[in-house]
Protein backbone atom coordinates (compact mmCIF):
# COMPACT_ATOMS: atom_id res chain seq x y z
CA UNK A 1 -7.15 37.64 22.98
CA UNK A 2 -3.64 37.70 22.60
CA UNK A 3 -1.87 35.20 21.43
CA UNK A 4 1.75 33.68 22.36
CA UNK A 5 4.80 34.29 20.33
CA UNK A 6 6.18 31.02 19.26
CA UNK A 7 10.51 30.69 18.26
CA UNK A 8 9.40 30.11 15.03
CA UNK A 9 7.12 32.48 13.94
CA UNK A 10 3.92 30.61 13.65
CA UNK A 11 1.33 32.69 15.63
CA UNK A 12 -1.69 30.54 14.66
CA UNK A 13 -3.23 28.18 12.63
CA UNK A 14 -6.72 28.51 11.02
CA UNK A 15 -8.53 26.05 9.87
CA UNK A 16 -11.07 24.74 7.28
CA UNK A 17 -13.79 22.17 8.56
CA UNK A 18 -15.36 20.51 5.55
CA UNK A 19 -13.41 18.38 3.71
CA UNK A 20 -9.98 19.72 5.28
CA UNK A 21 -10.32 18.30 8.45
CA UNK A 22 -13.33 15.98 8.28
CA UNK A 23 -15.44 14.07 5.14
CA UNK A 24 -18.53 15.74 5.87
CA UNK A 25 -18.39 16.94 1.91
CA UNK A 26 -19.70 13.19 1.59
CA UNK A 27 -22.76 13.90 3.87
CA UNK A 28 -23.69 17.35 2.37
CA UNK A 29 -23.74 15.36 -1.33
CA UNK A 30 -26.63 13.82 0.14
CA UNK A 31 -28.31 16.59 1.18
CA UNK A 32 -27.52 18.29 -2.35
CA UNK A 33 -28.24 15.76 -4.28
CA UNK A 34 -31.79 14.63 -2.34
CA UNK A 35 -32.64 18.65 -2.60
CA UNK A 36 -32.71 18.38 -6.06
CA UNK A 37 -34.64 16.07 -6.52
CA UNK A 38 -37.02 17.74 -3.87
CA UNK A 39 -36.83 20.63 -6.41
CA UNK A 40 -38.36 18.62 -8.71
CA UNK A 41 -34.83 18.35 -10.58
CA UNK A 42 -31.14 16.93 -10.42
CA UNK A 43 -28.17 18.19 -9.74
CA UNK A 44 -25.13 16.65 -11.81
CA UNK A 45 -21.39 15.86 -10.53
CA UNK A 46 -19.95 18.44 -11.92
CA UNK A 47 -22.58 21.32 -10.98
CA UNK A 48 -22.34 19.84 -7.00
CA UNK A 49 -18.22 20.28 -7.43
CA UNK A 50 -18.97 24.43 -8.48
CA UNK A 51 -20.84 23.89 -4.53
CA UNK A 52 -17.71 23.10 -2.64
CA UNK A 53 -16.93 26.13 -0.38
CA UNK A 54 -20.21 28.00 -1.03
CA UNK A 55 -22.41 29.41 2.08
CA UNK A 56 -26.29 27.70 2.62
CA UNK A 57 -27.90 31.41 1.05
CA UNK A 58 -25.69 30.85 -2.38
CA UNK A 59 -26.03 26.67 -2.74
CA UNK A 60 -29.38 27.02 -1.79
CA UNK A 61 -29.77 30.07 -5.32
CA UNK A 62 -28.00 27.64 -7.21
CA UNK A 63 -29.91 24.66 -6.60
CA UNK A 64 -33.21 27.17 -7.60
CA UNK A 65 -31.23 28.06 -10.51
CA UNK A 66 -30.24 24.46 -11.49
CA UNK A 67 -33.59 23.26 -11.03
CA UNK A 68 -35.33 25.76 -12.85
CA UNK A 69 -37.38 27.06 -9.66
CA UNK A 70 -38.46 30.92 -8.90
CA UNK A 71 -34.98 32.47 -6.65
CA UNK A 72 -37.00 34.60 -4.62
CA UNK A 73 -35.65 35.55 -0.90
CA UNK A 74 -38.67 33.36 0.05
CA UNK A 75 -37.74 30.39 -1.91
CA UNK A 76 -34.01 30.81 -0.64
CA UNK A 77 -35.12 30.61 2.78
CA UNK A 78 -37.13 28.10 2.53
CA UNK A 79 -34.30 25.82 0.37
CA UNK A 80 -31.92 26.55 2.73
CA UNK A 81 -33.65 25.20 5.91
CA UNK A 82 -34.53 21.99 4.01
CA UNK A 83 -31.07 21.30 3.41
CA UNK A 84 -29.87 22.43 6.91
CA UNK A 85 -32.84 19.98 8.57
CA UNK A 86 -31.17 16.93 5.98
CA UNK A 87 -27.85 18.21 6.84
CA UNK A 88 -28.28 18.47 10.69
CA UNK A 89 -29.69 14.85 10.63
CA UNK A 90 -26.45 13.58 8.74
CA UNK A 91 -23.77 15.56 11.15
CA UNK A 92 -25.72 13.78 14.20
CA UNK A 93 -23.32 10.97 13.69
CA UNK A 94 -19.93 10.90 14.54
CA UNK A 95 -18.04 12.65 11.20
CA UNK A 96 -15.06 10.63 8.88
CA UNK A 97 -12.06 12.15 9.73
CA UNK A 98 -9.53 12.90 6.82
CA UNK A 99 -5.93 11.68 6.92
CA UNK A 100 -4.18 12.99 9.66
CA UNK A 101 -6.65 15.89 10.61
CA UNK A 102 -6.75 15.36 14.06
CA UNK A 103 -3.28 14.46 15.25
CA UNK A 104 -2.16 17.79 13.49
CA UNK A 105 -4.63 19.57 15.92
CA UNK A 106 -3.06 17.70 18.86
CA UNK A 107 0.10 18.70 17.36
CA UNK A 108 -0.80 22.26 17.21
CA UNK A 109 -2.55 22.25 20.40
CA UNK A 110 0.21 20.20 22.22
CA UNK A 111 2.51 23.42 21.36
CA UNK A 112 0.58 25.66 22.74
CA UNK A 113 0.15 27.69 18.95
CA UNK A 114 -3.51 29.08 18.85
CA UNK A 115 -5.99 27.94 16.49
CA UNK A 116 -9.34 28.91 14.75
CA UNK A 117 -11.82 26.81 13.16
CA UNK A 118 -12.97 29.16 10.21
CA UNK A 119 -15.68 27.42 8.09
CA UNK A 120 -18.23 28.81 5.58
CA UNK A 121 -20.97 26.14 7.36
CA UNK A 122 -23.36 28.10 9.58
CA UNK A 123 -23.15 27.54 13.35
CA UNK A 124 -25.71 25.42 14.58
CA UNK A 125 -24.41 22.57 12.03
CA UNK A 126 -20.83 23.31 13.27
CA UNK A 127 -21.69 22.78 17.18
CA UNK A 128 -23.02 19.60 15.74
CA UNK A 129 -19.77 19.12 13.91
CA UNK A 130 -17.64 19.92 17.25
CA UNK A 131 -19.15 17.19 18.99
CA UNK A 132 -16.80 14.83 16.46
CA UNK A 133 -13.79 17.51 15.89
CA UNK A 134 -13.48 18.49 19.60
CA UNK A 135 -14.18 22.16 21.00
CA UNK A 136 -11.34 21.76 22.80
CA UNK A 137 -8.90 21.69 19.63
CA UNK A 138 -9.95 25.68 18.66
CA UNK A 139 -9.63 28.77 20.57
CA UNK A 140 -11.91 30.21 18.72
CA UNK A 141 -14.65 29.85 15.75
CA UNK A 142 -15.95 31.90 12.69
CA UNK A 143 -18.99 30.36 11.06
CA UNK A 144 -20.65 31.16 7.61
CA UNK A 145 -23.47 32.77 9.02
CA UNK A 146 -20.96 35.07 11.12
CA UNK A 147 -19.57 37.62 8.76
CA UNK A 148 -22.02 39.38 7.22
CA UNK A 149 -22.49 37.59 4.05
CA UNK A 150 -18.87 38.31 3.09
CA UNK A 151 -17.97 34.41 2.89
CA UNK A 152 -15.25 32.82 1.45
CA UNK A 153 -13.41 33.43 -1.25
CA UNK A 154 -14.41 37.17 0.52
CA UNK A 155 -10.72 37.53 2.86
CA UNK A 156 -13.13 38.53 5.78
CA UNK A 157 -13.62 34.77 7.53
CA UNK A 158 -9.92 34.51 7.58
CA UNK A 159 -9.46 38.14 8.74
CA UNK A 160 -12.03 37.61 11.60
CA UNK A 161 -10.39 34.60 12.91
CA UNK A 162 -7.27 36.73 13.17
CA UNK A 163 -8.61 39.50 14.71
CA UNK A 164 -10.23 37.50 17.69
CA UNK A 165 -6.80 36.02 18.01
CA UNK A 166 -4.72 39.02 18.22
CA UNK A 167 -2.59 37.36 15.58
CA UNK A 168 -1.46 39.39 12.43
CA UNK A 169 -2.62 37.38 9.13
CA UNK A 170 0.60 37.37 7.92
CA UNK A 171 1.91 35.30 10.87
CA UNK A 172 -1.16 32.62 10.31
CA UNK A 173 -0.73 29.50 8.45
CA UNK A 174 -4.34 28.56 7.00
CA UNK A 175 -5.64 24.35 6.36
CA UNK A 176 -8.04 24.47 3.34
CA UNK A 177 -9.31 22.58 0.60
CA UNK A 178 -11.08 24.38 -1.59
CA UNK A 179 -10.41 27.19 -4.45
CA UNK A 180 -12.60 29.31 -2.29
CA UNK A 181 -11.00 29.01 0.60
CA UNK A 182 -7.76 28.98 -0.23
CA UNK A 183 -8.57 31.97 -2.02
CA UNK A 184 -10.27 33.62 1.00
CA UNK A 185 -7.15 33.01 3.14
CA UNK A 186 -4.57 34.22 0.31
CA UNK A 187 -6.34 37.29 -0.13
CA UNK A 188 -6.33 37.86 3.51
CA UNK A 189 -2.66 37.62 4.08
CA UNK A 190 -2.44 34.31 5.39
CA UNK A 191 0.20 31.37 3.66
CA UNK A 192 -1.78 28.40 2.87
CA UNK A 193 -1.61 24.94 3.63
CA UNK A 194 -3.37 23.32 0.70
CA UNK A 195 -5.12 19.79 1.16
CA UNK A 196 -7.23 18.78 -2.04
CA UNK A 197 -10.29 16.89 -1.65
CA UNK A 198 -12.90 16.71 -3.93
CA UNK A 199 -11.77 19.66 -5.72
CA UNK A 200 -8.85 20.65 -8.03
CA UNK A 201 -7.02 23.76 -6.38
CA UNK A 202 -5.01 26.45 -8.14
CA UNK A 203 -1.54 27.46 -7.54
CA UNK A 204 -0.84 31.03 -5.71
CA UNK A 205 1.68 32.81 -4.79
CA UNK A 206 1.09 31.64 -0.64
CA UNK A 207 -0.19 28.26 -1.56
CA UNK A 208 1.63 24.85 -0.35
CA UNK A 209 0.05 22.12 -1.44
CA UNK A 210 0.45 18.31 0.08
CA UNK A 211 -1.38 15.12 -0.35
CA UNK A 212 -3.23 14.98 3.36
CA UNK A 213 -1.81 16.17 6.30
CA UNK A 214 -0.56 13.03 7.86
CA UNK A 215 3.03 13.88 9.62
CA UNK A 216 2.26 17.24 9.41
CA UNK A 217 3.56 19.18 12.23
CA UNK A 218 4.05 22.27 14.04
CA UNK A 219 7.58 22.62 11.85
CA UNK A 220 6.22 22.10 8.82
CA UNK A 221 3.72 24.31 9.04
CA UNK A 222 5.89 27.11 10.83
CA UNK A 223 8.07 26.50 7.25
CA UNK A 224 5.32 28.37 5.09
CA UNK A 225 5.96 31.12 6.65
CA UNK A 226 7.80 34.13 4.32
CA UNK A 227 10.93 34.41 6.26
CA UNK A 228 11.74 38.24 7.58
């Protein structure tokens, strides 16, 4: 796919799904936290926070880890289809949106500037997600279980997203709100629009970071851009 040239540079935006541009993050603490306790253990605040960002295969060590349980591949699938039947049940209803998430897409998508939904959540649970977001926001999608294992902070979800755009990174601006995430994108070339949520995010040298991204627009995001 090719994508159009805009005046100003921008040649796409990418963007994170959990906790950038809805609240699911609320949704998969329940699934953590009940997981846990199906483990036969907890899971405390601060070990769910190391969580936010992660792919199913390394929350689903982790919680084996945490709960003092064999990490076998066995046991990893098995933890990892518990919490994707709990976390399937919980997207089934319509999704909190975060400040100003989706009028930025309609802004974005009202300018004709291609976008990408690039998420480290594995596909079936994002089709469930889309039914709240809107297909019809994203030209295309990269999913967690769509790279190969090489998830995010690995540059390669961010890289894909380009690629299927026909968009150099350099000209995409990328939503997150994690320290993975905004990692991934950084390392692969992409400036980076930078929304806390639940987590504290470093500074970097591509990172912009604002409150939520209500008023955000097609200018302000074009303005991240390094100017050549």
């Amino acid at each position: 796919m090719t994508a159009p040239s805009s005046s100003d540079g921008l040649g796409a935006v990418l963007w994170d799904m959990d906790g950038t541009l809805v609240d699911s993050e609320k949704l998969w603490d329940v699934a953590l936290y009940e997981c846990a306790e199906a483990l036969g253990g907890t899971l405390s605040e601060e070990q769910r926070m190391t969580l936010v960002g992660s792919n199913m295969d390394a929350t689903a060590t982790y919680l084996l880890e945490v709960t003092a349980r064999e990490v076998t591949p066995e046991s990893v699938a098995e933890t990892g289809a518990w919490i994707r039947r709990r976390t399937a049940g919980l997207f089934d209803d319509a999704l909190p949106w975060r400040p100003g998430a989706r009028e930025a897409l309609a802004a974005v998508k009202s300018a004709g500037i291609p976008s990408a939904l690039v998420t480290s959540t594995e596909r079936a649970l994002t089709e469930l997600a889309l039914q709240t977001i809107g297909r019809e926001f994203f030209d295309v999608t990269v999913c967690g279980d769509e790279v190969d294992g090489l998830n995010k902070p690995h540059p390669r979800p961010y890289l894909k997203a380009a690629e299927l755009l026909g968009v150099p990174p350099q000209r995409c601006v990328a939503v997150e709100d994690s320290p993975p995430g905004a990692e991934s994108a950084e390392r692969a070339g992409c400036s980076v629009f930078v929304i806390p949520n639940d987590v504290a995010v470093p500074a970097g040298p591509r990172r912009v970071f604002r409150e939520s991204l209500a008023g955000v627009d097609v200018a302000a995001l074009a303005a991240l851009l390094p100017r050549v």
